[in-house]
N, C-alpha and C. Protein backbone atom coordinates (compact mmCIF):
# COMPACT_ATOMS: atom_id res chain seq x y z
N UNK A 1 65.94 121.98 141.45
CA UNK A 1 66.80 122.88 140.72
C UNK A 1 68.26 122.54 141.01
N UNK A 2 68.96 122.39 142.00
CA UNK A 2 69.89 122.09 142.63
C UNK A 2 70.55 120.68 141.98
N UNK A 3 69.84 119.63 142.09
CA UNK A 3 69.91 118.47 141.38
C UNK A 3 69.87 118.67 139.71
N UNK A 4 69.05 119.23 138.93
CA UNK A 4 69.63 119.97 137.76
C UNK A 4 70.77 120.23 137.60
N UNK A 5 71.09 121.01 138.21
CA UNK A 5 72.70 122.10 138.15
C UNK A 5 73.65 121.04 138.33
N UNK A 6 73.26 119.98 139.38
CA UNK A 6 74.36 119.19 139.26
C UNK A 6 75.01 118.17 138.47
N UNK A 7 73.67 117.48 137.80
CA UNK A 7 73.61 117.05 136.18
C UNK A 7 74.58 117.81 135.54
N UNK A 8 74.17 118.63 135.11
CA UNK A 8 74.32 119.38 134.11
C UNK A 8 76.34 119.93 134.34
N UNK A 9 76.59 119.94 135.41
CA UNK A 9 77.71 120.23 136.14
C UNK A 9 78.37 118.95 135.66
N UNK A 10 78.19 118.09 136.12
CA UNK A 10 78.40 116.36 135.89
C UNK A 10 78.79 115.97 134.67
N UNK A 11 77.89 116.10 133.46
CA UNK A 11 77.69 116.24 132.04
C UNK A 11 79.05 116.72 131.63
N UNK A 12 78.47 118.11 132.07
CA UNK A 12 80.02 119.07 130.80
C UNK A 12 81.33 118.71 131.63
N UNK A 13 81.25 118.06 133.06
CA UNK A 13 82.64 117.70 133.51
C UNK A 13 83.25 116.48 132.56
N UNK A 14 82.23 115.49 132.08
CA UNK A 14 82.37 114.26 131.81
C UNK A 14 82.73 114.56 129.61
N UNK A 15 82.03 116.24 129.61
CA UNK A 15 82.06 115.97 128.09
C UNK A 15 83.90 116.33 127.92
N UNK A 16 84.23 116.27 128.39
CA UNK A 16 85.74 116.86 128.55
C UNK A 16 86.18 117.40 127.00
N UNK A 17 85.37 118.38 126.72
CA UNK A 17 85.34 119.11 125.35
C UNK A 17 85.48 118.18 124.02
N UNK A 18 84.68 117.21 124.00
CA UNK A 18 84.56 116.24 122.90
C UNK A 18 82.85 116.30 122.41
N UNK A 19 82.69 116.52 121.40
CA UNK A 19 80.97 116.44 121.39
C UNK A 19 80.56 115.09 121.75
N UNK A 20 79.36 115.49 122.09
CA UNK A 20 78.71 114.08 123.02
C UNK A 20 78.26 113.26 121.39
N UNK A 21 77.74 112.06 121.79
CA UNK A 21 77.74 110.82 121.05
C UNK A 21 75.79 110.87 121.53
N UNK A 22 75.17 110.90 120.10
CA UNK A 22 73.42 110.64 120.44
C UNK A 22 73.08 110.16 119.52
N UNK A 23 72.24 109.50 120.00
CA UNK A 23 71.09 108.46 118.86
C UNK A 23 71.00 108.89 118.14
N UNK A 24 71.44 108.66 116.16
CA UNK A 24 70.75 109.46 115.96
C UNK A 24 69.33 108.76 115.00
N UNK A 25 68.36 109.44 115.08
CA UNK A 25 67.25 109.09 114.27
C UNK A 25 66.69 108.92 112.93
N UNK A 26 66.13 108.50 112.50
CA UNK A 26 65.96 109.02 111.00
C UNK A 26 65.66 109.98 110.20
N UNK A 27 65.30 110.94 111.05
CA UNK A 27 65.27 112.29 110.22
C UNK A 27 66.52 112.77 110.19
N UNK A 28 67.94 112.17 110.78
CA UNK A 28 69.21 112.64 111.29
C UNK A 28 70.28 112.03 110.52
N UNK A 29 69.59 111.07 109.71
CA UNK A 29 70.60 110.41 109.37
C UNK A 29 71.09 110.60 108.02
N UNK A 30 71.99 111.12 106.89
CA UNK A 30 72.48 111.58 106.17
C UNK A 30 71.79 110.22 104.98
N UNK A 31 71.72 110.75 103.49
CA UNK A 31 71.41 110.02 102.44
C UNK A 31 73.14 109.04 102.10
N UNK A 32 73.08 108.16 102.19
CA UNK A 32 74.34 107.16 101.55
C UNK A 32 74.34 107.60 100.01
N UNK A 33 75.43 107.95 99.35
CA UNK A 33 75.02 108.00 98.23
C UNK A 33 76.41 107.28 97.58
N UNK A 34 77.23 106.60 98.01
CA UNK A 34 78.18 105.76 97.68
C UNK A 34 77.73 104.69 96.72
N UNK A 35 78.23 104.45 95.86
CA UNK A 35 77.93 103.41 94.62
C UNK A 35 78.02 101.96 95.71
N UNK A 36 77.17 101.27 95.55
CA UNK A 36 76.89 99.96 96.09
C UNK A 36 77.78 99.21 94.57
N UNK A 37 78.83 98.15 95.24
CA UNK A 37 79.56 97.54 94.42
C UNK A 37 78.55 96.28 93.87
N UNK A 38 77.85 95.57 94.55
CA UNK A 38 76.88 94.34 94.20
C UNK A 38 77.55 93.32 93.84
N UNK A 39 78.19 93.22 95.04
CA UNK A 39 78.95 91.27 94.47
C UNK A 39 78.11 90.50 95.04
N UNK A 40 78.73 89.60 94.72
CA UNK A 40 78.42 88.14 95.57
C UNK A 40 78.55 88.01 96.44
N UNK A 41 77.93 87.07 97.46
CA UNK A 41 78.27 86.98 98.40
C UNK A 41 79.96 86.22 99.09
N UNK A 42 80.41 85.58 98.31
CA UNK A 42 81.78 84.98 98.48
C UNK A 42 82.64 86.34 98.11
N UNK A 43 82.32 87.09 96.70
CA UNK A 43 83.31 87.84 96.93
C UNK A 43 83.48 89.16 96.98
N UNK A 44 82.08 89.50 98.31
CA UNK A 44 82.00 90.38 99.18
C UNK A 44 83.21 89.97 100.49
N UNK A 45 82.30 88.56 101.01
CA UNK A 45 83.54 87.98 102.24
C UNK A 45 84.84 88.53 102.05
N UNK A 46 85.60 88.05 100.33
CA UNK A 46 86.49 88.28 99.86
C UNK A 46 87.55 89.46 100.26
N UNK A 47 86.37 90.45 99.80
CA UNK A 47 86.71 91.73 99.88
C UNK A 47 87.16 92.38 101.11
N UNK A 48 85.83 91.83 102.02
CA UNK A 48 85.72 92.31 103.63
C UNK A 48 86.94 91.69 104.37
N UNK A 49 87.47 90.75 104.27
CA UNK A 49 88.73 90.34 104.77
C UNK A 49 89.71 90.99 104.17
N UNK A 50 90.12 90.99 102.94
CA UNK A 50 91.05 92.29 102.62
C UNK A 50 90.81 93.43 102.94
N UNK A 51 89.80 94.18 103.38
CA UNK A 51 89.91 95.32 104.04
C UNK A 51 90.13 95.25 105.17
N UNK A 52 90.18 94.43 106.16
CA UNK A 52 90.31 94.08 107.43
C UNK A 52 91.80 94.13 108.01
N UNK A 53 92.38 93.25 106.22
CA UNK A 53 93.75 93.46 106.58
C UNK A 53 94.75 94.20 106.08
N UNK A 54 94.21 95.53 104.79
CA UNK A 54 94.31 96.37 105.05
C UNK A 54 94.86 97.37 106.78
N UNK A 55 93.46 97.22 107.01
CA UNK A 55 93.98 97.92 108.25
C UNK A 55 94.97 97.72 109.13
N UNK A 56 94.65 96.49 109.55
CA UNK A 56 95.85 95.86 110.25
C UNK A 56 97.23 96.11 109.79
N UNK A 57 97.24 95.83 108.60
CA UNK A 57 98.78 96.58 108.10
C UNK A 57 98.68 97.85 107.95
N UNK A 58 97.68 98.69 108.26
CA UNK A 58 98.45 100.00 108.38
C UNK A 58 98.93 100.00 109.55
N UNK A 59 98.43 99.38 110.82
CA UNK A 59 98.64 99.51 112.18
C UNK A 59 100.30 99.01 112.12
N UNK A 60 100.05 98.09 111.42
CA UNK A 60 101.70 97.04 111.72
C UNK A 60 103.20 98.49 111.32
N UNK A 61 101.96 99.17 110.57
CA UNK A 61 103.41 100.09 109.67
C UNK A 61 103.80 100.83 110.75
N UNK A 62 102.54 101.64 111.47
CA UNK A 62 102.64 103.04 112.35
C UNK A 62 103.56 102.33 113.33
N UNK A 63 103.06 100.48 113.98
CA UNK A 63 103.68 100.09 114.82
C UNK A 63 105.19 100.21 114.75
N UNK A 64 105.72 99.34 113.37
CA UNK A 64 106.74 99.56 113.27
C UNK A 64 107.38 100.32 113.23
N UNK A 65 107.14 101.73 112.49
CA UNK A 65 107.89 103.02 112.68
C UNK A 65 108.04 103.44 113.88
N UNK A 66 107.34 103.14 115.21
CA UNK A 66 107.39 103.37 116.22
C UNK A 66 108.34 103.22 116.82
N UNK A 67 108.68 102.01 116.78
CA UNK A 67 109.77 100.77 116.80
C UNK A 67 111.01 101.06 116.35
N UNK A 68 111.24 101.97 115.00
CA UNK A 68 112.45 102.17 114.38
C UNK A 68 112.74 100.86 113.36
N UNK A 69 111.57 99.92 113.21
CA UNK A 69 111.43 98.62 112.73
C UNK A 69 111.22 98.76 111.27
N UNK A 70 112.16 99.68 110.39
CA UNK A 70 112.15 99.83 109.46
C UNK A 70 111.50 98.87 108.45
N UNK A 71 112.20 97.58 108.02
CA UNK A 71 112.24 96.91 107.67
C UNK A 71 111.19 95.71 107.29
N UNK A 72 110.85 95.93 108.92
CA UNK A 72 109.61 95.36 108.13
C UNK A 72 108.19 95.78 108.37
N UNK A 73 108.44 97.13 108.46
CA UNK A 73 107.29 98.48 107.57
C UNK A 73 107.38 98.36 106.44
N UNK A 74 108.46 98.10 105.67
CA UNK A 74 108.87 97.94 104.23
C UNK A 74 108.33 97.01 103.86
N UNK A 75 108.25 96.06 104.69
CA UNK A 75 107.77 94.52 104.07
C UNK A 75 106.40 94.41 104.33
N UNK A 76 105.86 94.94 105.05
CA UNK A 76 104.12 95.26 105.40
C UNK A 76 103.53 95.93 104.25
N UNK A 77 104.35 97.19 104.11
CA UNK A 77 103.82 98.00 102.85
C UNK A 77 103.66 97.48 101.53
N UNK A 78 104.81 97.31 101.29
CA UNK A 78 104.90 96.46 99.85
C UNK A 78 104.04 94.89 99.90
N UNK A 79 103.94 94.31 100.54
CA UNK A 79 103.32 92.49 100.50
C UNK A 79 102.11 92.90 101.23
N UNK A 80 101.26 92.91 102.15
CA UNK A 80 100.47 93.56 102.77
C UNK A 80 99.06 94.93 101.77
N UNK A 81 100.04 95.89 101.37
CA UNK A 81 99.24 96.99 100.45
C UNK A 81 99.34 97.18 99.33
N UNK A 82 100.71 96.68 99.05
CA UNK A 82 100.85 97.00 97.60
C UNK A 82 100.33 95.74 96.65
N UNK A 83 100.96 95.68 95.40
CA UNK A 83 100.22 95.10 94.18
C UNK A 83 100.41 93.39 94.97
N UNK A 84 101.73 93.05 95.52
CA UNK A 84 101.04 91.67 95.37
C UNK A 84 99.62 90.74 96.83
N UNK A 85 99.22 92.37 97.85
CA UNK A 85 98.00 91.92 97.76
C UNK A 85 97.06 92.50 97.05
N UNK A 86 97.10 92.94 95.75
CA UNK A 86 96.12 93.11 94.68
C UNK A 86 95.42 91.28 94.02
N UNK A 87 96.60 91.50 94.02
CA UNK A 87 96.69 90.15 93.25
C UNK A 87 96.14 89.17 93.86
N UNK A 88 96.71 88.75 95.39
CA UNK A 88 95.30 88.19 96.04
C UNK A 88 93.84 88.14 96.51
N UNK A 89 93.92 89.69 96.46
CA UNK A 89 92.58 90.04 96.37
C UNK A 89 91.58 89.58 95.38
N UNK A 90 92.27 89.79 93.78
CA UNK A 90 91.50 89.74 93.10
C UNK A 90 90.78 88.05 92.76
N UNK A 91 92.15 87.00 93.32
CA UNK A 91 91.34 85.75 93.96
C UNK A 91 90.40 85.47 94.34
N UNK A 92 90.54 86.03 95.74
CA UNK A 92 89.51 85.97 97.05
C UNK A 92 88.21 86.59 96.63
N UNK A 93 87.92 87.98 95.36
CA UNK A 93 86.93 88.42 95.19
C UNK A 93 86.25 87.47 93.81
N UNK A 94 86.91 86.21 93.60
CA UNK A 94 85.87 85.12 92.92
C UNK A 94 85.31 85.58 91.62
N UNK A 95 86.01 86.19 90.68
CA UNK A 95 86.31 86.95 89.41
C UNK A 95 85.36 88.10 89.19
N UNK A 96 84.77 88.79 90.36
CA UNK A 96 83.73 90.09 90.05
C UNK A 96 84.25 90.93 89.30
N UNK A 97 83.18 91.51 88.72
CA UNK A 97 83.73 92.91 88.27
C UNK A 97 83.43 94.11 88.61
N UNK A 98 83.98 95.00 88.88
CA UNK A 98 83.95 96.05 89.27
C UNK A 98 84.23 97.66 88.60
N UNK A 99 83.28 98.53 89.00
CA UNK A 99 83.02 99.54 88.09
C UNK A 99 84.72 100.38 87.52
N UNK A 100 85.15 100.92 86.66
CA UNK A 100 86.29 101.74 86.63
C UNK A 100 86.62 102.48 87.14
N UNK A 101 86.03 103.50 87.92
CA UNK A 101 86.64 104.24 88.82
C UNK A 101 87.35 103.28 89.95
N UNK A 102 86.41 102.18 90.51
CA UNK A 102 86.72 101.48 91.44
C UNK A 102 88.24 100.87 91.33
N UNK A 103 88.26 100.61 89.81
CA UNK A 103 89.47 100.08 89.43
C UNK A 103 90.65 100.81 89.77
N UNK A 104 90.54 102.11 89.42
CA UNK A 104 91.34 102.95 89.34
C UNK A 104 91.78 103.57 91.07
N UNK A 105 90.86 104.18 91.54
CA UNK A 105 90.84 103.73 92.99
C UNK A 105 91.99 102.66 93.86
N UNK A 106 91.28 101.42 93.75
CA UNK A 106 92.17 100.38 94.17
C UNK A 106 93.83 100.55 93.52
N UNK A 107 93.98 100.66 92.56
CA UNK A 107 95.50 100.99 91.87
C UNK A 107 96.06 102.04 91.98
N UNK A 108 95.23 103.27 92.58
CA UNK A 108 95.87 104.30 93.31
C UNK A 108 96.62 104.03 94.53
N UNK A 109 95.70 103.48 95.24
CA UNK A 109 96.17 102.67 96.74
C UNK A 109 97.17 101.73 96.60
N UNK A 110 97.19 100.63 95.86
CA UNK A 110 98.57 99.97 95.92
C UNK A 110 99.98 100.55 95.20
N UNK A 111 99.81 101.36 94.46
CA UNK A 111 100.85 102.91 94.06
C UNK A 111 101.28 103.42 94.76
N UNK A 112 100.22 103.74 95.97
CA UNK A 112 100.78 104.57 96.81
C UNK A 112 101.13 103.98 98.17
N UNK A 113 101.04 102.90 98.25
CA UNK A 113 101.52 101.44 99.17
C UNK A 113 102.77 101.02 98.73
N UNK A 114 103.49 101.27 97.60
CA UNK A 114 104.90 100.87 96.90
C UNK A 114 105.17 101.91 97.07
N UNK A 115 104.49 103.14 97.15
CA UNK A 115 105.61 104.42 97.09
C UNK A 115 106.30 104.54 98.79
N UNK A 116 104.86 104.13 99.73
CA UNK A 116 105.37 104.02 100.96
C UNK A 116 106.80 102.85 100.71
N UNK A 117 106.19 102.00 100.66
CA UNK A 117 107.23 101.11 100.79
C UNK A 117 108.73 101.15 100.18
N UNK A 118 108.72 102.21 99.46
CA UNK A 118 110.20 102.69 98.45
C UNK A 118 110.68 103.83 99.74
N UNK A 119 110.11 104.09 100.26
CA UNK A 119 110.34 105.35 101.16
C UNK A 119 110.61 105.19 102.27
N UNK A 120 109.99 104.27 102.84
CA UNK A 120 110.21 103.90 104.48
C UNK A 120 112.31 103.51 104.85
N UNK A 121 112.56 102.67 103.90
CA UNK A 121 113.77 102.57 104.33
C UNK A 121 114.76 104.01 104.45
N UNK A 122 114.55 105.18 104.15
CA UNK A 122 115.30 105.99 104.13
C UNK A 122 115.10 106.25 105.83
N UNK A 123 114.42 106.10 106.35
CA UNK A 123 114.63 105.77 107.93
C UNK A 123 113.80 107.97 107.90
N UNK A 124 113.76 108.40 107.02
CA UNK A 124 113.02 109.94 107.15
C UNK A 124 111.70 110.08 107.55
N UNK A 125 111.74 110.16 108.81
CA UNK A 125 110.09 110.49 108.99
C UNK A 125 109.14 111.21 108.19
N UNK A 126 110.00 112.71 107.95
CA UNK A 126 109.41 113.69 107.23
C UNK A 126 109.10 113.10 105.78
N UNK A 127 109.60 112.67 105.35
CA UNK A 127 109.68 111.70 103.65
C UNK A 127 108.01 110.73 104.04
N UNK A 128 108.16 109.70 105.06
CA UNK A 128 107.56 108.76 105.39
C UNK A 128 106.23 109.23 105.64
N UNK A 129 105.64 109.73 106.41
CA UNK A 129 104.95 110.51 106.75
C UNK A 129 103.98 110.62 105.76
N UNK A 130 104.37 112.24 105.23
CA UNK A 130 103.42 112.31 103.79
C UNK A 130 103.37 111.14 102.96
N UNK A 131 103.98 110.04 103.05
CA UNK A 131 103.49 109.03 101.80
C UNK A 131 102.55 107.98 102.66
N UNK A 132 102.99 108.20 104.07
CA UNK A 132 101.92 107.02 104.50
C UNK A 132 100.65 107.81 104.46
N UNK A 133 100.39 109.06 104.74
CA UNK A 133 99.21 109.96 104.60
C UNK A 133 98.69 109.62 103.28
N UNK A 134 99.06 109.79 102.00
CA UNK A 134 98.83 109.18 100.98
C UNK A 134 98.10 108.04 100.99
N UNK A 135 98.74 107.13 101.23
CA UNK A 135 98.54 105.74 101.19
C UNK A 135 96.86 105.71 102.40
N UNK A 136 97.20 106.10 102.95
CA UNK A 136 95.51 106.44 103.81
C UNK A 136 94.88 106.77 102.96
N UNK A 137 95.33 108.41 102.60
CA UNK A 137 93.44 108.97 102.24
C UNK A 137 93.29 108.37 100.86
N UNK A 138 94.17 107.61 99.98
CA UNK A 138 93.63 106.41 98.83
C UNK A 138 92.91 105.55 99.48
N UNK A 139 92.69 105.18 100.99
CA UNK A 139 91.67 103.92 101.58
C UNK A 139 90.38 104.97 101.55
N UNK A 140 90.29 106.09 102.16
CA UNK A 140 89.59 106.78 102.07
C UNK A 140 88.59 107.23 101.43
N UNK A 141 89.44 107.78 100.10
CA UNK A 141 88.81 108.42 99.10
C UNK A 141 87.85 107.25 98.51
N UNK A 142 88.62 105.88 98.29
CA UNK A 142 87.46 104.62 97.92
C UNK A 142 86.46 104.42 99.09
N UNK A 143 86.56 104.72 99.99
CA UNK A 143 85.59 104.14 101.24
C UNK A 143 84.50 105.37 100.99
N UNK A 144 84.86 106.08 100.30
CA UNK A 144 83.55 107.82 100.59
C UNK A 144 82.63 107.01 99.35
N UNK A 145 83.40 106.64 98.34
CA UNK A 145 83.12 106.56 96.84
C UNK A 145 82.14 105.38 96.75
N UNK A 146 82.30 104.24 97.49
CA UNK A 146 81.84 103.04 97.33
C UNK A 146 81.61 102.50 98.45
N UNK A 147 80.41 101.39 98.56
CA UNK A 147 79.80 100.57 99.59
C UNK A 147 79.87 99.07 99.33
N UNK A 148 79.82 97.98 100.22
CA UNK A 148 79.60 97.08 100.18
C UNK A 148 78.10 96.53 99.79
């Protein structure tokens, strides 16, 4: 009993008010119901590397604002998210096509990757902020919507 208590003592010291992390099983596991895009395999790769660097340039942005590195948050946003890596993307994805929402989606996100990038130089956090939030939940809202 003693050894119990101390588990258990141990445990909730260690859960430091975060829910714990468990296997979960297949009766646990939620239905995917995201539209499967069905490319190819080249321009899936395609894709998966532009989302990769996606991210990375969001990091480069937060970095830079950190920084006071205006400038080239500006230049991350715009070359990096906005249209002209559309444009490489649509290279790298080896002429697929893709459903219209998807379309629309993706051109939300680089919209709102130029709007960051029109915004960042005013050096306003408060301005900056809500548009980089933007510019997220457009990665988002396509990532709920659609699968690889």
């Amino acid at each position: 009993m003693g050894l119990l208590s101390l588990a258990a003592v141990g445990e909730a010291q260690h859960d430091h008010g975060h829910p714990a992390i468990k296997d979960v099983g297949p009766a646990d596991k939620q239905q995917d119901e995201r539209v499967a895009l069905g490319l190819s395999q080249a321009a899936e790769a395609g894709m998966k590397l532009t989302m990769r660097e996606h991210l990375e340039s969001l990091q480069a942005i937060v970095a830079g604002l950190g920084r006071q590195e205006f400038e080239q948050a500006t230049k991350v946003a715009h070359e990096e998210l906005g249209f002209p890596k559309h444009h490489q993307a649509m290279q790298r994805e080896a002429g697929a096509t893709f459903p219209p929402r998807y379309h629309e989606l993706a051109m939300a996100h680089h919209q709102a990757a130029e709007d960051l990038a029109a915004v960042i130089p005013s050096q306003d956090i408060k301005q900056i902020l809500p548009q980089l939030d933007r510019t997220m939940k457009a990665c988002i809202v396509c990532h709920q919507a659609f699968r690889l």
